[in-house]
C-alpha atoms as a PDB file:
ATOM      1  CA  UNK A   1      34.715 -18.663 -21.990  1.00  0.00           C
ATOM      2  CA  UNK A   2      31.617 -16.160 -22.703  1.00  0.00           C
ATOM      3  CA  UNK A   3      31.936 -13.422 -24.741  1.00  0.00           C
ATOM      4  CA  UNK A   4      29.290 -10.196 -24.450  1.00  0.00           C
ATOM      5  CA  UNK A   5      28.103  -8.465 -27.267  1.00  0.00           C
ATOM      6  CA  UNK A   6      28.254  -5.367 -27.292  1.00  0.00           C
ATOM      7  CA  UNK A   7      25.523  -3.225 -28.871  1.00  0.00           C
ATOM      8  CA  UNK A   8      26.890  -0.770 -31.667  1.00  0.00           C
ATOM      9  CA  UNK A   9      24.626   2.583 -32.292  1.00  0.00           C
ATOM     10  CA  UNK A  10      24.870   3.968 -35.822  1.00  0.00           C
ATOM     11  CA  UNK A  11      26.711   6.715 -36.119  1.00  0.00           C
ATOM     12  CA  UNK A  12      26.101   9.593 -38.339  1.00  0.00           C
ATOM     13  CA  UNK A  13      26.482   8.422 -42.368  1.00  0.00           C
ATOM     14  CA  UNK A  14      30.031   9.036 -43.157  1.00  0.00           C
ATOM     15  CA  UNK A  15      30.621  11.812 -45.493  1.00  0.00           C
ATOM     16  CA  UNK A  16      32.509  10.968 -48.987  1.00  0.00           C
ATOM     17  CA  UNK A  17      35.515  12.510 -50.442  1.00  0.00           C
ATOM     18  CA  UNK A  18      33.033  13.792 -53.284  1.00  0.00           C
ATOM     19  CA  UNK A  19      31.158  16.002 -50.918  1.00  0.00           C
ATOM     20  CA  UNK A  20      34.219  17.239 -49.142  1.00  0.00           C
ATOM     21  CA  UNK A  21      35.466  18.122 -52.359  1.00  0.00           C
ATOM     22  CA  UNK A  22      32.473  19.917 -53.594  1.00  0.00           C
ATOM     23  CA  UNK A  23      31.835  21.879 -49.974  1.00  0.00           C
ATOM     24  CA  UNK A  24      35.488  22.966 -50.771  1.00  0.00           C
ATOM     25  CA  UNK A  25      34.980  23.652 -54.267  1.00  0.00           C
ATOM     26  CA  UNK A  26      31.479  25.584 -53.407  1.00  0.00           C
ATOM     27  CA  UNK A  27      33.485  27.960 -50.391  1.00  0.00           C
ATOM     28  CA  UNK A  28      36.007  28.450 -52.279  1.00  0.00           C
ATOM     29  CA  UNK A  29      33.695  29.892 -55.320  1.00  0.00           C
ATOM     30  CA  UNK A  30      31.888  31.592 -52.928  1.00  0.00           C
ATOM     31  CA  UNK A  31      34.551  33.373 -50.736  1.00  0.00           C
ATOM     32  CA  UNK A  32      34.924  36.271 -53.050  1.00  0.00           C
ATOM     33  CA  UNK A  33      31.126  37.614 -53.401  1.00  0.00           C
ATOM     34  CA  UNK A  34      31.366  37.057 -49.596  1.00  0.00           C
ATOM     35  CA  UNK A  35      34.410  39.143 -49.224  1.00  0.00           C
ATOM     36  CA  UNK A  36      33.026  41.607 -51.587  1.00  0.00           C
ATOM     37  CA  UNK A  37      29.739  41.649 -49.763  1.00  0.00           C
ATOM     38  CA  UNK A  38      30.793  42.045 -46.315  1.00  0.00           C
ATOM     39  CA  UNK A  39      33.063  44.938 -47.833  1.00  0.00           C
ATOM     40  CA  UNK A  40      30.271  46.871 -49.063  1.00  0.00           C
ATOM     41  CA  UNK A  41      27.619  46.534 -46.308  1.00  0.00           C
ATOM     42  CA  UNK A  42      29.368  46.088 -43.212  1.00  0.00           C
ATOM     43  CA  UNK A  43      30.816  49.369 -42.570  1.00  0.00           C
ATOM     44  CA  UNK A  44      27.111  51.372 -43.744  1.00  0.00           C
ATOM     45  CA  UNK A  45      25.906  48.443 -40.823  1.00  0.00           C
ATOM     46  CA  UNK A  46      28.248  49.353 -38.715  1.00  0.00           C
ATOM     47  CA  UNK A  47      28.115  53.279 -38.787  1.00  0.00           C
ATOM     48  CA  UNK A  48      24.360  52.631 -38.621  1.00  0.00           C
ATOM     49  CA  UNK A  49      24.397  50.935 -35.490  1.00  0.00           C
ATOM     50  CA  UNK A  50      27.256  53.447 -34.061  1.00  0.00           C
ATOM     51  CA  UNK A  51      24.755  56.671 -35.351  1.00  0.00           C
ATOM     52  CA  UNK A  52      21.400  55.103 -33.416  1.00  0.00           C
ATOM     53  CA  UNK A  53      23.406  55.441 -29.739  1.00  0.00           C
ATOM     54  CA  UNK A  54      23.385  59.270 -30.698  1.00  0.00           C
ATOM     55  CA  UNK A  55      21.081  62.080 -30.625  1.00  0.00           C
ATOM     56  CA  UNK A  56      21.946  63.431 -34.057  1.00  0.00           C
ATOM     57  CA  UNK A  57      20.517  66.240 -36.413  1.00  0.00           C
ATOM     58  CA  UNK A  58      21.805  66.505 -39.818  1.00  0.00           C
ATOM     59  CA  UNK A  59      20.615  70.251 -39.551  1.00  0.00           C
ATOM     60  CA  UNK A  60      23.189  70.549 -36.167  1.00  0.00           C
ATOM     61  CA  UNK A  61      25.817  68.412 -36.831  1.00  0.00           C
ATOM     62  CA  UNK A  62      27.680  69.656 -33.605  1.00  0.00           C
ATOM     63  CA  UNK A  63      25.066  69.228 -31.230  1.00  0.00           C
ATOM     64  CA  UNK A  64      25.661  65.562 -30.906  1.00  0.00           C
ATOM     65  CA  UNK A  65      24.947  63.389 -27.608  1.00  0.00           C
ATOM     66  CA  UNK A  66      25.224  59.992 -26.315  1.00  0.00           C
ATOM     67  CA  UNK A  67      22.531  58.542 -25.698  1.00  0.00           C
ATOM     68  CA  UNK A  68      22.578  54.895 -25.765  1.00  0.00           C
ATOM     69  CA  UNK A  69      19.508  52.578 -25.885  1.00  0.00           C
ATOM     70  CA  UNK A  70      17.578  55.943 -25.489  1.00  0.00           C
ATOM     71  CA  UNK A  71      16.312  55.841 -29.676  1.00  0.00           C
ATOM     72  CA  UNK A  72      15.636  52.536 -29.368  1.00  0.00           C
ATOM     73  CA  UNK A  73      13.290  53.002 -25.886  1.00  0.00           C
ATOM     74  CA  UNK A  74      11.835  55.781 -28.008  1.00  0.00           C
ATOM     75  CA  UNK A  75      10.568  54.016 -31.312  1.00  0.00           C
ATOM     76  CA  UNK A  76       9.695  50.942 -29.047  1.00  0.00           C
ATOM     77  CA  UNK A  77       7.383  52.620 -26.780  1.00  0.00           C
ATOM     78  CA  UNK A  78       5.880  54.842 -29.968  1.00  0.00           C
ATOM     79  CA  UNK A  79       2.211  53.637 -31.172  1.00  0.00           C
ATOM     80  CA  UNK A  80       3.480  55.194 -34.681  1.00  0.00           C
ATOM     81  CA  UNK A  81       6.436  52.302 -34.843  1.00  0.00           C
ATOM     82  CA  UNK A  82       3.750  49.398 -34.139  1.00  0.00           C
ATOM     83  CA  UNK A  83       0.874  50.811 -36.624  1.00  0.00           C
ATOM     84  CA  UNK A  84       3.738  50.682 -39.201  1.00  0.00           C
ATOM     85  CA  UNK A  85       4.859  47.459 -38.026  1.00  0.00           C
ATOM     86  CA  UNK A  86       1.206  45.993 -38.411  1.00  0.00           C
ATOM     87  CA  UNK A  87       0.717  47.905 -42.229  1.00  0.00           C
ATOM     88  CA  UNK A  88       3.675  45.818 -43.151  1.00  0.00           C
ATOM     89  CA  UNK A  89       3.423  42.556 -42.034  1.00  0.00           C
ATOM     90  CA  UNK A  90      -0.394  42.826 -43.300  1.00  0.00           C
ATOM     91  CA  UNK A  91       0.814  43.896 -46.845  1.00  0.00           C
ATOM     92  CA  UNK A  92       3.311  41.388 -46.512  1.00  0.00           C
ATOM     93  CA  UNK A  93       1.319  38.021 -45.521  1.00  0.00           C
ATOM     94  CA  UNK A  94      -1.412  39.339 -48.364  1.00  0.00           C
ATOM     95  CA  UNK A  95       0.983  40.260 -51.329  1.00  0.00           C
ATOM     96  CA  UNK A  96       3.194  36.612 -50.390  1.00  0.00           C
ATOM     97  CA  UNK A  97       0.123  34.493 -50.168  1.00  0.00           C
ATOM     98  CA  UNK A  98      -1.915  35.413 -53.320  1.00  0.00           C
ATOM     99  CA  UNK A  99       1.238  35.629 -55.037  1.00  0.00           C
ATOM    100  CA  UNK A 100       1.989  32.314 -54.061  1.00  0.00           C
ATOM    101  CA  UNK A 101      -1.741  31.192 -55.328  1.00  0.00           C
ATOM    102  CA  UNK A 102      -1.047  32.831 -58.527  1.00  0.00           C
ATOM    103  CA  UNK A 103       2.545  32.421 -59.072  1.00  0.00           C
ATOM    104  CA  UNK A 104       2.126  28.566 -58.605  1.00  0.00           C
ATOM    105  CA  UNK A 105      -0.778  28.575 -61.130  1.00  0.00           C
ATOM    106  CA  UNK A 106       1.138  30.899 -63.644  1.00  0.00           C
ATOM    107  CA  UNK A 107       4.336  28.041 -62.696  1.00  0.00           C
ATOM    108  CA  UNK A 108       1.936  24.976 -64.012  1.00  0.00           C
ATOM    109  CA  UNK A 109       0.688  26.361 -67.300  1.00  0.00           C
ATOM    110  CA  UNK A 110       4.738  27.290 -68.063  1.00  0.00           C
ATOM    111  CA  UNK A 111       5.954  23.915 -66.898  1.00  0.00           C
ATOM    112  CA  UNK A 112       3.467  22.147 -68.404  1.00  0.00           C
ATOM    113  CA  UNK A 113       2.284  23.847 -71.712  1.00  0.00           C
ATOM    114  CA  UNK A 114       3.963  22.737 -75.048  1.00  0.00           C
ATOM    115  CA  UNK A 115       2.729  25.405 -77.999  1.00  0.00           C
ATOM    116  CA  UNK A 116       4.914  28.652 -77.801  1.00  0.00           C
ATOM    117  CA  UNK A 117       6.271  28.170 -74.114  1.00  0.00           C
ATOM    118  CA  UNK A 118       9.089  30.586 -74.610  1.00  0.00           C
ATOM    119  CA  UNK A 119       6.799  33.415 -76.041  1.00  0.00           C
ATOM    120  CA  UNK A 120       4.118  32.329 -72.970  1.00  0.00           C
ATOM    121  CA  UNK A 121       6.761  32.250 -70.352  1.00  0.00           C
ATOM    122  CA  UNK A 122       8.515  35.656 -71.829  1.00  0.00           C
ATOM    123  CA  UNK A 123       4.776  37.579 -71.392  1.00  0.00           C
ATOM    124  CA  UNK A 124       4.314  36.150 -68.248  1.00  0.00           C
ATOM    125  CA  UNK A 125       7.322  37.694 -66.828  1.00  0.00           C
ATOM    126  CA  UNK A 126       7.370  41.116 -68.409  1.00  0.00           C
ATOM    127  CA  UNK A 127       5.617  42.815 -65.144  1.00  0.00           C
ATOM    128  CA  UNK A 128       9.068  42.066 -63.310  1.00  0.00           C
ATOM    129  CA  UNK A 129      10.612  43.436 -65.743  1.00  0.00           C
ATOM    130  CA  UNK A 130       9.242  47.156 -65.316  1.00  0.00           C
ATOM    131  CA  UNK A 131      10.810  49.489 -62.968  1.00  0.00           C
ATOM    132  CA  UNK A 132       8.923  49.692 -59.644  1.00  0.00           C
ATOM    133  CA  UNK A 133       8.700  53.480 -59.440  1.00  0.00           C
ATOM    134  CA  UNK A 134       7.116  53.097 -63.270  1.00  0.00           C
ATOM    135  CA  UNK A 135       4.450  50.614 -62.686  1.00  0.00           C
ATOM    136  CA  UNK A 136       3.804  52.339 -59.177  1.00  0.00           C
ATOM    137  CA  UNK A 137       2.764  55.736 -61.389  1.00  0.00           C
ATOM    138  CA  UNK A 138       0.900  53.644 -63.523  1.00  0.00           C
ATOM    139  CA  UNK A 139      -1.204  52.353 -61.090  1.00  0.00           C
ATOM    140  CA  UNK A 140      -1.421  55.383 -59.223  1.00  0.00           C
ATOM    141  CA  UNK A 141      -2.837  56.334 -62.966  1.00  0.00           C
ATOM    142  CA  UNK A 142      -5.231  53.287 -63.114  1.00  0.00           C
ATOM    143  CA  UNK A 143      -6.746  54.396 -59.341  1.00  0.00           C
ATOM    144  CA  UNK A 144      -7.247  57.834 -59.190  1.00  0.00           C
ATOM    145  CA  UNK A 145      -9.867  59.375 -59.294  1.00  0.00           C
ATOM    146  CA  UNK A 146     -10.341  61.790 -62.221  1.00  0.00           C
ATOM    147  CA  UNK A 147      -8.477  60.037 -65.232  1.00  0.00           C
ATOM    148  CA  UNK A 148      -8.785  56.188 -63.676  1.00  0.00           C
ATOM    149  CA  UNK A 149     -10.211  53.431 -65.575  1.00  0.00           C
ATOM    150  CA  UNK A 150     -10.428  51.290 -62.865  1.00  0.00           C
ATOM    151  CA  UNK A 151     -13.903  52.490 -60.972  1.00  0.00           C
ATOM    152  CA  UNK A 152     -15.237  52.351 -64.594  1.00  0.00           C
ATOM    153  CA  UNK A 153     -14.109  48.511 -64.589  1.00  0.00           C
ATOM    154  CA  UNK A 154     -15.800  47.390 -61.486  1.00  0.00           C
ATOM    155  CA  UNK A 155     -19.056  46.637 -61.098  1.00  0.00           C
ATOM    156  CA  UNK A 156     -20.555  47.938 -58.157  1.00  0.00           C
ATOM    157  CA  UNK A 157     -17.907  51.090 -57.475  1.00  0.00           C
ATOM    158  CA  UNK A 158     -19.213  54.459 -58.528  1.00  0.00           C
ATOM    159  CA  UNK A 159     -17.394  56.723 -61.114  1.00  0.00           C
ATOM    160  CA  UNK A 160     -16.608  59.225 -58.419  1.00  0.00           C
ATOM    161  CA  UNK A 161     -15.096  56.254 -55.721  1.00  0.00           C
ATOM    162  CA  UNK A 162     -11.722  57.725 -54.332  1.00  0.00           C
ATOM    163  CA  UNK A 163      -9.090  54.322 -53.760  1.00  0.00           C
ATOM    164  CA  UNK A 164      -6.747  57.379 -52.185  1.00  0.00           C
ATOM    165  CA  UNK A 165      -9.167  58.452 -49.628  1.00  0.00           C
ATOM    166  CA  UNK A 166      -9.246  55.694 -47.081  1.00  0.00           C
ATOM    167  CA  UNK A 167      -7.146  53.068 -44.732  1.00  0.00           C
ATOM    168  CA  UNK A 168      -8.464  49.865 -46.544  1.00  0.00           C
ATOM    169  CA  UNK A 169      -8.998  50.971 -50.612  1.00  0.00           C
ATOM    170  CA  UNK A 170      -5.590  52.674 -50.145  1.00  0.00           C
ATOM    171  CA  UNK A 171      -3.940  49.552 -49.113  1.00  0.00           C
ATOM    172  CA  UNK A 172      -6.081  47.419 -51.707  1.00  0.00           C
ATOM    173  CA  UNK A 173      -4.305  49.740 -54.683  1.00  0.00           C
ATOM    174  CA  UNK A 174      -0.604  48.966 -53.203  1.00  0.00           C
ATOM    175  CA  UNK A 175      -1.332  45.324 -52.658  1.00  0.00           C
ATOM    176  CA  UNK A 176      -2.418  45.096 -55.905  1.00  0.00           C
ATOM    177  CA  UNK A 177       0.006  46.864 -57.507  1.00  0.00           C
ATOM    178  CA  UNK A 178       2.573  44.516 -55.424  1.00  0.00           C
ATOM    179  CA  UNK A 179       0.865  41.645 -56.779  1.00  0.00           C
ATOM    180  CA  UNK A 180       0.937  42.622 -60.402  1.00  0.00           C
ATOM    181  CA  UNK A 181       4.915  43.718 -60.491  1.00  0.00           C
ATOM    182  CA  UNK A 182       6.492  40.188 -58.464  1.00  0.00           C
ATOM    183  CA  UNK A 183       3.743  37.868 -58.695  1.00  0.00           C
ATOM    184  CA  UNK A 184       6.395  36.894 -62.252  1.00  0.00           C
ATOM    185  CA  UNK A 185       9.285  36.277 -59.604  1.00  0.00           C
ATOM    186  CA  UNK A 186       7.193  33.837 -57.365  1.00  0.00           C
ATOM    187  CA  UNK A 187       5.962  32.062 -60.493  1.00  0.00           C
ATOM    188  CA  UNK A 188       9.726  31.721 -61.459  1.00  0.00           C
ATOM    189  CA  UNK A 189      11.038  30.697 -58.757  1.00  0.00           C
ATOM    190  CA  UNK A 190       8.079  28.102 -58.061  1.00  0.00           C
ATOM    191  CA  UNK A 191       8.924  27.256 -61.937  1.00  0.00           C
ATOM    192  CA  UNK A 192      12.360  25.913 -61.341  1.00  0.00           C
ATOM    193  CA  UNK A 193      10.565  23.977 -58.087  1.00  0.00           C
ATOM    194  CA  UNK A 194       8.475  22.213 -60.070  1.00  0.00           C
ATOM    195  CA  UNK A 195      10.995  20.994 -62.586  1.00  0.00           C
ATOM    196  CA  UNK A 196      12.737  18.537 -59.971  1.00  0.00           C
ATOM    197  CA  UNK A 197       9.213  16.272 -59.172  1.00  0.00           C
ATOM    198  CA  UNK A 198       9.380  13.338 -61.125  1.00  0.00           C
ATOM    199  CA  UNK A 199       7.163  12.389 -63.761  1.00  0.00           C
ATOM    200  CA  UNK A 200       7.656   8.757 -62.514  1.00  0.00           C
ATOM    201  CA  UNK A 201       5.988   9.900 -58.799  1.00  0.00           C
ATOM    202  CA  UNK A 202       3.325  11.549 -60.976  1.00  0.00           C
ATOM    203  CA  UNK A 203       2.861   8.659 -63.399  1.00  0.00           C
ATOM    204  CA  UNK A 204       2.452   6.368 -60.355  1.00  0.00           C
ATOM    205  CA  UNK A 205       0.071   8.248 -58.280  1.00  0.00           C
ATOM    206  CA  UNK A 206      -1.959   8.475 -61.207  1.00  0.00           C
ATOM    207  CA  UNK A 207      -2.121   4.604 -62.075  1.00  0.00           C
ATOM    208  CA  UNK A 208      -2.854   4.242 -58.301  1.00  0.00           C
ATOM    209  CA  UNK A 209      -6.227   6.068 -58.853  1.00  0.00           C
ATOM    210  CA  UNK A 210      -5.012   9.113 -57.333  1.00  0.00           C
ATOM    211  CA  UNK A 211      -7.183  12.555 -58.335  1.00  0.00           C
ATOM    212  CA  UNK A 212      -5.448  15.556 -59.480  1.00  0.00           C
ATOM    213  CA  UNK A 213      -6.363  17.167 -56.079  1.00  0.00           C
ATOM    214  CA  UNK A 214      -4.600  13.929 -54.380  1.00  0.00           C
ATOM    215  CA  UNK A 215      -1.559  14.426 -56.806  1.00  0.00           C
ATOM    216  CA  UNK A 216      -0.985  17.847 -55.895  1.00  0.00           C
ATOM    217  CA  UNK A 217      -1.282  17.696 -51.785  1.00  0.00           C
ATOM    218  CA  UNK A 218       0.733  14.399 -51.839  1.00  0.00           C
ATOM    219  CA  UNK A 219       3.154  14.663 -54.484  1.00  0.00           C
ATOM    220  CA  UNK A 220       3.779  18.002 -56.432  1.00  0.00           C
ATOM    221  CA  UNK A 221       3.638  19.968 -52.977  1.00  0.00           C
ATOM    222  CA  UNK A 222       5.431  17.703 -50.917  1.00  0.00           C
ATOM    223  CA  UNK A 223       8.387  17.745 -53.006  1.00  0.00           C
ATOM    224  CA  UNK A 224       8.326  21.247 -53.925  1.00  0.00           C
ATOM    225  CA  UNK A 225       8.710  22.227 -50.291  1.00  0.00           C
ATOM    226  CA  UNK A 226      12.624  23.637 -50.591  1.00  0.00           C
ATOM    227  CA  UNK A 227      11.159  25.744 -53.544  1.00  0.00           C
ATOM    228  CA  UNK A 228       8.558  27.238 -51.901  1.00  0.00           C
ATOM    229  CA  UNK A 229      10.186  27.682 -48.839  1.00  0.00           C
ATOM    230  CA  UNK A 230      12.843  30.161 -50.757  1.00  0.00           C
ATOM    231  CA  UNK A 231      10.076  31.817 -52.562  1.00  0.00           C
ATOM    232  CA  UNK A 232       8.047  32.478 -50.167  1.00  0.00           C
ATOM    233  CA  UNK A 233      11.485  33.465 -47.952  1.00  0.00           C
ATOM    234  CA  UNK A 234      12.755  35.847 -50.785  1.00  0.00           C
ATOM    235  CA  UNK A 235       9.193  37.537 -51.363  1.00  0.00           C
ATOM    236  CA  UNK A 236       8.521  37.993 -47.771  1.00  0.00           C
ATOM    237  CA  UNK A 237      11.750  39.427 -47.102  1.00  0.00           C
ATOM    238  CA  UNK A 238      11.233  41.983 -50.248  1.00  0.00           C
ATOM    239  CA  UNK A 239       7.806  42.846 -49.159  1.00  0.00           C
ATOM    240  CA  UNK A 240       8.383  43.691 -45.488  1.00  0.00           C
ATOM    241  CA  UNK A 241      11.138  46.403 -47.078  1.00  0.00           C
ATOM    242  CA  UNK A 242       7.931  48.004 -49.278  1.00  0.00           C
ATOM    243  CA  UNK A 243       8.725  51.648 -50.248  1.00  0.00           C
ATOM    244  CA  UNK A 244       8.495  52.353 -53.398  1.00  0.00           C
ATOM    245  CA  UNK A 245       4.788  51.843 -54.191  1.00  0.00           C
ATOM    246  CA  UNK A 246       3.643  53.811 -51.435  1.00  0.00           C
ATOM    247  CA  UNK A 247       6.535  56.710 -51.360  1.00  0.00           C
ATOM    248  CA  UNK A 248       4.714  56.964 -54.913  1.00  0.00           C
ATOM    249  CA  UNK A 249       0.713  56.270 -54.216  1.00  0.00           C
ATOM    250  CA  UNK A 250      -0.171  57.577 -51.081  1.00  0.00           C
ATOM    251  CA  UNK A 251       2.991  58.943 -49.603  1.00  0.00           C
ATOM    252  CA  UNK A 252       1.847  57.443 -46.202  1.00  0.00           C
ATOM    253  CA  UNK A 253      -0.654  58.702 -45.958  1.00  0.00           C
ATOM    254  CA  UNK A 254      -4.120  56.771 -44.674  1.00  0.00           C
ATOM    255  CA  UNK A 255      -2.463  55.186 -42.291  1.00  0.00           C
ATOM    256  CA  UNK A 256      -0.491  52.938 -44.736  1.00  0.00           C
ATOM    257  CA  UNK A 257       2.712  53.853 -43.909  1.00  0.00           C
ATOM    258  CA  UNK A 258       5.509  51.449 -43.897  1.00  0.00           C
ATOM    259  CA  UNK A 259       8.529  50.576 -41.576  1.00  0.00           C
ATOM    260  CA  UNK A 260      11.043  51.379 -44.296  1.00  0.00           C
ATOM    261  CA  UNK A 261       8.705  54.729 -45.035  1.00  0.00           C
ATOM    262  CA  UNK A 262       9.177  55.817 -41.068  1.00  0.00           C
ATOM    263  CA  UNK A 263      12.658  55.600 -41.719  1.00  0.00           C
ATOM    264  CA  UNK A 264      12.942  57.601 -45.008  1.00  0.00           C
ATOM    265  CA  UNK A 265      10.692  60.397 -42.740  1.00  0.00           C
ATOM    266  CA  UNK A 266      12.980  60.628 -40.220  1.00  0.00           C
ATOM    267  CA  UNK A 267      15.982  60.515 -42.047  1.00  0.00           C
ATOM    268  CA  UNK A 268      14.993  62.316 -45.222  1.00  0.00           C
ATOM    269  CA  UNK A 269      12.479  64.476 -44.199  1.00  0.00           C
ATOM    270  CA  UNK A 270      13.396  65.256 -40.641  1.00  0.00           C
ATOM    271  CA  UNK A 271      17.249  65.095 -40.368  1.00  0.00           C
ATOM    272  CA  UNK A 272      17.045  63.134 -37.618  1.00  0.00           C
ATOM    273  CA  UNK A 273      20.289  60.812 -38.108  1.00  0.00           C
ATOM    274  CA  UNK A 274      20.292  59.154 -34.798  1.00  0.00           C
ATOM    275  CA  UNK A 275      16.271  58.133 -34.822  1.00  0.00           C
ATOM    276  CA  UNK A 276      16.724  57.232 -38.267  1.00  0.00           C
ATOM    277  CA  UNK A 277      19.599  55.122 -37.935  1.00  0.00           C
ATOM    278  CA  UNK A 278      17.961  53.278 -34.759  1.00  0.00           C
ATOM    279  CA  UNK A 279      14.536  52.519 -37.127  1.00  0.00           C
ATOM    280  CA  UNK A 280      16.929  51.116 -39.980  1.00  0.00           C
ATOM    281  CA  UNK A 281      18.531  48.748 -37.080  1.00  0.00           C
ATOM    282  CA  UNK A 282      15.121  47.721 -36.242  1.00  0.00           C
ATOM    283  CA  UNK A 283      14.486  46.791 -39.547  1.00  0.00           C
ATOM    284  CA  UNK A 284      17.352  44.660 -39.875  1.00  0.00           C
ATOM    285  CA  UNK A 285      16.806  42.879 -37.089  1.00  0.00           C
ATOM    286  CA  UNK A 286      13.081  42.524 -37.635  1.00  0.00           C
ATOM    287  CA  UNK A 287      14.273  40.805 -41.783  1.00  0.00           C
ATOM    288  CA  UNK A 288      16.372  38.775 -40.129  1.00  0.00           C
ATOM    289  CA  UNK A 289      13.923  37.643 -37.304  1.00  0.00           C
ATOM    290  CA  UNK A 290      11.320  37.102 -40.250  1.00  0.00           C
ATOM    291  CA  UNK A 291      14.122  34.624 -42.236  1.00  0.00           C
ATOM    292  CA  UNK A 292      14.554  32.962 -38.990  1.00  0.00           C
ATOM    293  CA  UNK A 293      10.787  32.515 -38.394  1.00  0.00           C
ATOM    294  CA  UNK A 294      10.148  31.658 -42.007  1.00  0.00           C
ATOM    295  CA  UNK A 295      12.784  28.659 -42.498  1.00  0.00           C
ATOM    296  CA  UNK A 296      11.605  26.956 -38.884  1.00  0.00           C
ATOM    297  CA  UNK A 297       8.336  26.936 -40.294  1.00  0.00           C
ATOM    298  CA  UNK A 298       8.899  25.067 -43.263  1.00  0.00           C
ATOM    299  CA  UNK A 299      11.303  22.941 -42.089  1.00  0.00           C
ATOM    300  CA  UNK A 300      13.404  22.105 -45.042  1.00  0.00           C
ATOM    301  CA  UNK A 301      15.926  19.741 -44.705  1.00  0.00           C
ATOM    302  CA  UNK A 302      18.109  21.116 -47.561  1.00  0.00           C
ATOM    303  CA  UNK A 303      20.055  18.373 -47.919  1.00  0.00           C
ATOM    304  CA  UNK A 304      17.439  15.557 -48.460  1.00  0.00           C
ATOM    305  CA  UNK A 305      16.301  18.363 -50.944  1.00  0.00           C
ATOM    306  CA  UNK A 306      19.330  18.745 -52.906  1.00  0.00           C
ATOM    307  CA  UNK A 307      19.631  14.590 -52.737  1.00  0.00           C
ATOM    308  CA  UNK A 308      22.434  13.844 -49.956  1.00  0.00           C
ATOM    309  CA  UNK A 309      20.312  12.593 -47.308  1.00  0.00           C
END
């Protein structure tokens, strides 16, 4: 009598009671904010998306018409929708990446200085604290060009330079001013990143011989992944919604005009509901095609991150 063996493939690791219960205990503590939350914006999301199928003035409220996709066709085929499109994502990718530079410095000395860390950690984070529209003004202040310290500060740019008066120095003074107010978020977020590597990994590498160089590209960074993925997911998000700093510095003008500054223009400025509505659909779509983009880049697994894989 023979007897075949069968071949069993491993299935996927069982889950444990713990980690049903805690997936249980985690919807169940979140359920309410997401009740709440869906409350609040899905009915302005809704109305939004309802508004952009119409040709709608605020200014002749009676004079509506169905249009359909027609607002949509509109913006899409507009140059003035794709130079906006192109300000943002280029403030965006150069506010996120030096941010990331300096945040991740700013995150070392706090995680890794001893004398007065909560004073050093507390300065370091003031900038966030300020109200956009504030620190816009001020820099707005520190640019212009009669009463501006900063031409007086460089070396190189003459007293009577105007940062206001063209495409690239315009955009220079809002990235800058981007950089300066959430560079203290990135660092803070990065912060709590760099908290979870082990000393032990560190300790290790550095018996092995490894340089400080080697520590951080195959060590701190590696593991820090899930952290920078969110901050670099949260930031971009923020920054491709820029409004404030240039409603306040240029007011669009220079050609630095912003997506969600096209949409205060038509809305605001030119009572044009329908358009307006159909830009503010476009830019929720285009935040949530950017989250989408951003977390299949990094490739996170979140739960070897969190310690479940």
């Amino acid at each position: 009598m023979t007897e075949t063996a069968t071949e069993t493939q491993p299935g996927p690791p069982a889950t444990s009671d713990r980690s049903r219960a805690e997936n249980r205990l985690g919807w169940k503590l979140v359920a309410p904010a997401v009740f709440v939350m869906l409350l609040v914006t899905a009915y302005p999301m809704l109305r939004a998306l309802y508004l952009s199928l119409f040709q709608y003035r605020l200014t002749a409220p009676d004079d509506r018409e169905f249009v359909g996709l027609s607002n949509y066709i509109t913006v899409l085929s507009d140059s003035v929708w794709w130079r906006d499109v192109g300000v943002t994502v280029l403030i965006m990718v150069v506010t996120v990446a030096v941010e990331l530079v300096i945040g991740f410095a700013f995150a070392m000395v706090m995680h890794r200085i001893v004398f007065a860390r909560g004073v050093i950690r507390t300065s370091i984070l003031i900038p966030y604290g300020i109200i956009t529209v504030v620190s816009a003004f001020a820099w707005q202040f520190a640019f212009s060009l009669n009463n501006g310290f900063v031409n007086g500060w460089l070396p190189g740019v003459g007293a009577d330079y105007n940062w206001f008066g063209g495409t690239w120095s315009s955009l220079t003074a809002i990235c800058m001013s981007e950089i300066w107010k959430t560079t203290p978020f990135m660092s803070l977020l990065l912060l709590a990143g760099l908290s979870q590597v082990s000393e032990d990994m560190l300790e290790a590498a550095k018996v092995d011989g490894a340089t400080w160089w080697q520590r951080l590209f195959r060590v701190i960074l590696p593991n820090m992944k899930a952290a920078i993925m969110v901050a670099v997911l949260f930031r971009a998000l923020d920054a491709f919604r820029i409004f404030d700093n240039i409603y306040i510095m240029t007011r669009g003008a220079q050609n630095t005009e912003s997506v969600s500054f096209l949409t205060y223009r038509q809305i605001i400025e030119q009572f044009e509901l329908g358009m307006g509505s159909a830009l503010s659909v476009l830019l929720f779509l285009s935040v949530l095609l950017l989250a989408f983009l951003i977390v299949k880049l990094f490739k996170v697994d979140l739960a070897s991150a969190r310690g479940e894989g």
